[in-house]
Protein backbone atom coordinates (compact mmCIF):
# COMPACT_ATOMS: atom_id res chain seq x y z
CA UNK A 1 29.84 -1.18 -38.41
CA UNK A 2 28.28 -4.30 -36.97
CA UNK A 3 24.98 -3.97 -34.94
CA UNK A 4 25.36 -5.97 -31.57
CA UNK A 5 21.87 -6.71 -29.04
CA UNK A 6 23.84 -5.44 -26.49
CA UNK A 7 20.57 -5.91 -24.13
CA UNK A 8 19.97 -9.62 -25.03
CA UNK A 9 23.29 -10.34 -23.96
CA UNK A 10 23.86 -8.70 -21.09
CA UNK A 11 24.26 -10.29 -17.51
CA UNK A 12 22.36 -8.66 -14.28
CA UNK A 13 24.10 -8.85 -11.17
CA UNK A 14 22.42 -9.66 -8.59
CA UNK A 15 24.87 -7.68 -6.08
CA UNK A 16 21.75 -6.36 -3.69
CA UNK A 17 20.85 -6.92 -0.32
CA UNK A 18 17.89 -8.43 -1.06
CA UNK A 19 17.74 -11.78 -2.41
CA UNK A 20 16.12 -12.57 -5.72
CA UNK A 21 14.56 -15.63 -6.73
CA UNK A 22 13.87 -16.79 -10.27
CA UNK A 23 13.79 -19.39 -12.44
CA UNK A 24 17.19 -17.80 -14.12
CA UNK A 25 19.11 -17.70 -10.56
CA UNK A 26 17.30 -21.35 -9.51
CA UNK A 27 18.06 -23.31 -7.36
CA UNK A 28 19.93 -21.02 -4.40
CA UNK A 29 20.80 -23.03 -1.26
CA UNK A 30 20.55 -20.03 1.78
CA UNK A 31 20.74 -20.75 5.39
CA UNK A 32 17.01 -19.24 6.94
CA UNK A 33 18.17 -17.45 10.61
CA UNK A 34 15.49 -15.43 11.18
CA UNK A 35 12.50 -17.07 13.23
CA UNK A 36 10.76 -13.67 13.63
CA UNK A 37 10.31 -12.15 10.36
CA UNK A 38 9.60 -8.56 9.43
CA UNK A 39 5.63 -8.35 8.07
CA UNK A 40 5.42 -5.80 5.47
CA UNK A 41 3.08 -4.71 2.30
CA UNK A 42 4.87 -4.66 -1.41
CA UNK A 43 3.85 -1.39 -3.05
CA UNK A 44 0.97 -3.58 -4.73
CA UNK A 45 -0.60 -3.96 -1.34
CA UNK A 46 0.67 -7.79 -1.35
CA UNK A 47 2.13 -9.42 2.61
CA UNK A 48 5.33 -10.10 2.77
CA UNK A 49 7.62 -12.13 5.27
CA UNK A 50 11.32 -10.82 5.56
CA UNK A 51 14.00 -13.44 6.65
CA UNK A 52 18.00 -12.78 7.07
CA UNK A 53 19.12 -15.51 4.91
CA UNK A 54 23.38 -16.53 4.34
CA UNK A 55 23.31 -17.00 0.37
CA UNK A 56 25.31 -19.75 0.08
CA UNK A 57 25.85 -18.88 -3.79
CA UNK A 58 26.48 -15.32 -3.75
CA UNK A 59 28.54 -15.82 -0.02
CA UNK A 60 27.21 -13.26 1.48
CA UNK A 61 24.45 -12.25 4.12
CA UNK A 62 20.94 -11.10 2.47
CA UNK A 63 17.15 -10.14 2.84
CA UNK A 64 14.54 -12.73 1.69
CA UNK A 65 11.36 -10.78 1.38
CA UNK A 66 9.00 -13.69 0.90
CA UNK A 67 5.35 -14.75 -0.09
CA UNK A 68 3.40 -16.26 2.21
CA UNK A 69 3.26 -19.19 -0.13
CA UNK A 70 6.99 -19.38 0.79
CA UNK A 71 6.72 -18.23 4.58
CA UNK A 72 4.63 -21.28 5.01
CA UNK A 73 7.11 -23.59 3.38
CA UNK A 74 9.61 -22.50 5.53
CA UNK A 75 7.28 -22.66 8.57
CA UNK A 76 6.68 -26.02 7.85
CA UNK A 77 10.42 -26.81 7.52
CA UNK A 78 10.87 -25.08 10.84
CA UNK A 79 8.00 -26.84 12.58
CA UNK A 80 9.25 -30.58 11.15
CA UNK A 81 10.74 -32.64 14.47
CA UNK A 82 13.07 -34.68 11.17
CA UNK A 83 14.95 -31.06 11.42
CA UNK A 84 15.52 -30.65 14.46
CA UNK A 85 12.36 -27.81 14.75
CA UNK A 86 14.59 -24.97 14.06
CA UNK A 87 14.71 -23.44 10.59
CA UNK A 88 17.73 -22.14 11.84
CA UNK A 89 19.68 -25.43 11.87
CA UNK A 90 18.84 -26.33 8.33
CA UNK A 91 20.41 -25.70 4.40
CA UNK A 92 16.96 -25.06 2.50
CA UNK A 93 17.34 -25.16 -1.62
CA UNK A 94 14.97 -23.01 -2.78
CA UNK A 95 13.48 -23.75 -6.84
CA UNK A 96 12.22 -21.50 -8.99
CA UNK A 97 10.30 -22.32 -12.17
CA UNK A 98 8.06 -20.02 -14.49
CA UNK A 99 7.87 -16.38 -14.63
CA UNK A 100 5.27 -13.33 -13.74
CA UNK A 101 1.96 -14.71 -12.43
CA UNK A 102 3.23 -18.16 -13.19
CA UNK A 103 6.21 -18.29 -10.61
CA UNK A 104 6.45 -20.98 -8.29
CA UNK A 105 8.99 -21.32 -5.46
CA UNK A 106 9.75 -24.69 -3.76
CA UNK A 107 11.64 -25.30 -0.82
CA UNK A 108 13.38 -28.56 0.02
CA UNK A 109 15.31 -28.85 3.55
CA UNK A 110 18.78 -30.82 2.55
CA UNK A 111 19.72 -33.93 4.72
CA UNK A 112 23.04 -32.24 5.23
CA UNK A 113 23.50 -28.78 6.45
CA UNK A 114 27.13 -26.75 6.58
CA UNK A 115 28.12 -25.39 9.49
CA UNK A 116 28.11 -21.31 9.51
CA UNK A 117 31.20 -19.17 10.27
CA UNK A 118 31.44 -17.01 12.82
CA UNK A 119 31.91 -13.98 10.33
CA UNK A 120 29.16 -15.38 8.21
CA UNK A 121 26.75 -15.21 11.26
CA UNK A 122 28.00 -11.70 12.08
CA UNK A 123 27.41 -10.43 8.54
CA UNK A 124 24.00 -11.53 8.67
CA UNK A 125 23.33 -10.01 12.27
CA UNK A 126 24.87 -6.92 11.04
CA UNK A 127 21.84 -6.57 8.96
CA UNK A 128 18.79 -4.98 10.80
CA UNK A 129 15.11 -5.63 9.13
CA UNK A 130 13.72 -2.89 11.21
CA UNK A 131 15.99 -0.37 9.40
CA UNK A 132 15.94 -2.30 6.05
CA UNK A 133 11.63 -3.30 5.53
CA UNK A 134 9.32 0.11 5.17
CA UNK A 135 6.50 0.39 7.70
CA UNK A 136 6.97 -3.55 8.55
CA UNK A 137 6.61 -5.38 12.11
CA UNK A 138 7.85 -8.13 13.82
CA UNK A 139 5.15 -11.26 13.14
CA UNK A 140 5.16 -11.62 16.83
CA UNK A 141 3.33 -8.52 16.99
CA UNK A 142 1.72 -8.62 13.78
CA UNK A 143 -2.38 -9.51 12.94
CA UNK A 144 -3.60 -9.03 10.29
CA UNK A 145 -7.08 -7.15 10.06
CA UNK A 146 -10.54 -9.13 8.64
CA UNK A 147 -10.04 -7.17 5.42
CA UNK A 148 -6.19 -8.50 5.16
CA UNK A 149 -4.60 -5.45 3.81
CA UNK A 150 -3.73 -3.29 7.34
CA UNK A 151 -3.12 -5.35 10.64
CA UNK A 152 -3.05 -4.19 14.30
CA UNK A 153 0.23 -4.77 16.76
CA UNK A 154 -0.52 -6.68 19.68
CA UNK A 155 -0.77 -5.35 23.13
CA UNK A 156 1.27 -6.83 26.18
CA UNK A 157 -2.03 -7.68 27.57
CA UNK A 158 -4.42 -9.60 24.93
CA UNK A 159 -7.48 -9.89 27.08
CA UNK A 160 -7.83 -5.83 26.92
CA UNK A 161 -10.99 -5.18 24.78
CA UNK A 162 -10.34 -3.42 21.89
CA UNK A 163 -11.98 0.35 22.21
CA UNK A 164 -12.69 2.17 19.11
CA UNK A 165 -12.60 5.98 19.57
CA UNK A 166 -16.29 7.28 19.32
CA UNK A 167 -14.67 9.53 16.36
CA UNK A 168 -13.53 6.39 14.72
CA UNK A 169 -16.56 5.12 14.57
CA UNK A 170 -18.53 4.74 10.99
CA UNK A 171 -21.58 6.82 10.82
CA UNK A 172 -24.90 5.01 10.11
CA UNK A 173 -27.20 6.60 7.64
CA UNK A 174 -30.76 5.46 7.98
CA UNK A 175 -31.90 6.46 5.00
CA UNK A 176 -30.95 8.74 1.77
CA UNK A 177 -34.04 9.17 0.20
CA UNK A 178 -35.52 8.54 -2.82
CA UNK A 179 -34.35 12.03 -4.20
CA UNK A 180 -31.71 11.81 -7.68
CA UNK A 181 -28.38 13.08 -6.30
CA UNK A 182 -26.49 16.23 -7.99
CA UNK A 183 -22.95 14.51 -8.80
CA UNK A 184 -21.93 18.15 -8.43
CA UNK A 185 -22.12 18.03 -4.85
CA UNK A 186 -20.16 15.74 -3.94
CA UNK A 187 -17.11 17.18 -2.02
CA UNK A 188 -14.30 15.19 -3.21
C-alpha cells in the first residue's frame, strides 16, 4: 500500500463569511460598501476595522476584518476626489505577499469598476456587523483610549466633560516605606 501526503495536497476552502487574505488567495478584487466599519479587538488584543465587502472571486457577500494598515488604504481610496470620494463606487484589488509577521496587503483602486446587482447588494446588506463582530462599535462612535487597547463611545454631546466616578479613581500612595515586603501577603 502506497503512502500518500494527504495534508500537502489538500485544498482549503475558503467557504466563510469572513474574507481571507493571503498571498495563496492573492490578488481578490471585492467591492468595499461599508463607510462605517465595525471597530473591534482580535483575541491578541490587535484593532480591527470590519467592512461588508462583494467578493468578486468567490461571488458572494463577505466580512473584511481589516488592519489598520489596510483601513487606511482604503480610507485613502475613499477620500481620493480621482474616485469619485466614495469607497463605495470603486473595484479595489487587494495583494497579498509574504506570510506571518511578514504579510503585506496592498490595495489598488481599478480605473474600471462593475456595476453591482441588485441581489448582490441585498446579500451583502443581509449581513449585519453588529451581530457578526464580538464586543465591536461603529467607528463613528469609536475612540480609542491613550493606552490604545480599550476606547470610549462618544456621547451625543462632545463638549460634556468627562466625570470619573470618585470610586474609579486610582488611589495615590505617598509612600511605602523602606520596610522589605512579605511576598506572602500579597492578596492575589
Amino acid at each position: 500500500m502506497s503512502e500518500s501526503d494527504a495534508l500537502a495536497n489538500f485544498k482549503f476552502k475558503t467557504d466563510g463569511l469572513f474574507l481571507r487574505l493571503s498571498a495563496d488567495t492573492s490578488p481578490r478584487k471585492v467591492r468595499i460598501l461599508t463607510t462605517d466599519p465595525m471597530v473591534s479587538a482580535d483575541k491578541w488584543a490587535n484593532t480591527r476595522f470590519a467592512f461588508i465587502v462583494w467578493d468578486y472571486d468567490e461571488k458572494k457577500a463577505r466580512i473584511l476584518n481589516a488592519t489598520p494598515g489596510v483601513a487606511k488604504q482604503i480610507q485613502a481610496i475613499h477620500q481620493d476626489e480621482d474616485f469619485g470620494a466614495d469607497i463605495r463606487k470603486v473595484d479595489v484589488k487587494i495583494t497579498t505577499t509574504g506570510s506571518d509577521l511578514e504579510t503585506r496587503h496592498t490595495l489598488v483602486a481599478l480605473p474600471k469598476s462593475l456595476t453591482l446587482t441588485n441581489q448582490q447588494v441585498q446579500e451583502c446588506a443581509a449581513i449585519s456587523l453588529e451581530e457578526k463582530i464580538e464586543n465591536g462599535q461603529r467607528m463613528s462612535f469609536y475612540r480609542p483610549s491613550e493606552t490604545g487597547m480599550e476606547s470610549k463611545a462618544v456621547t451625543a454631546n462632545e463638549d460634556e466633560e468627562d466625570e470619573i466616578a470618585e470610586e474609579d479613581k486610582d488611589e495615590v500612595i505617598e509612600d511605602i516605606g523602606d520596610e522589605p515586603i512579605n511576598l506572602n501577603n500579597i492578596p492575589f
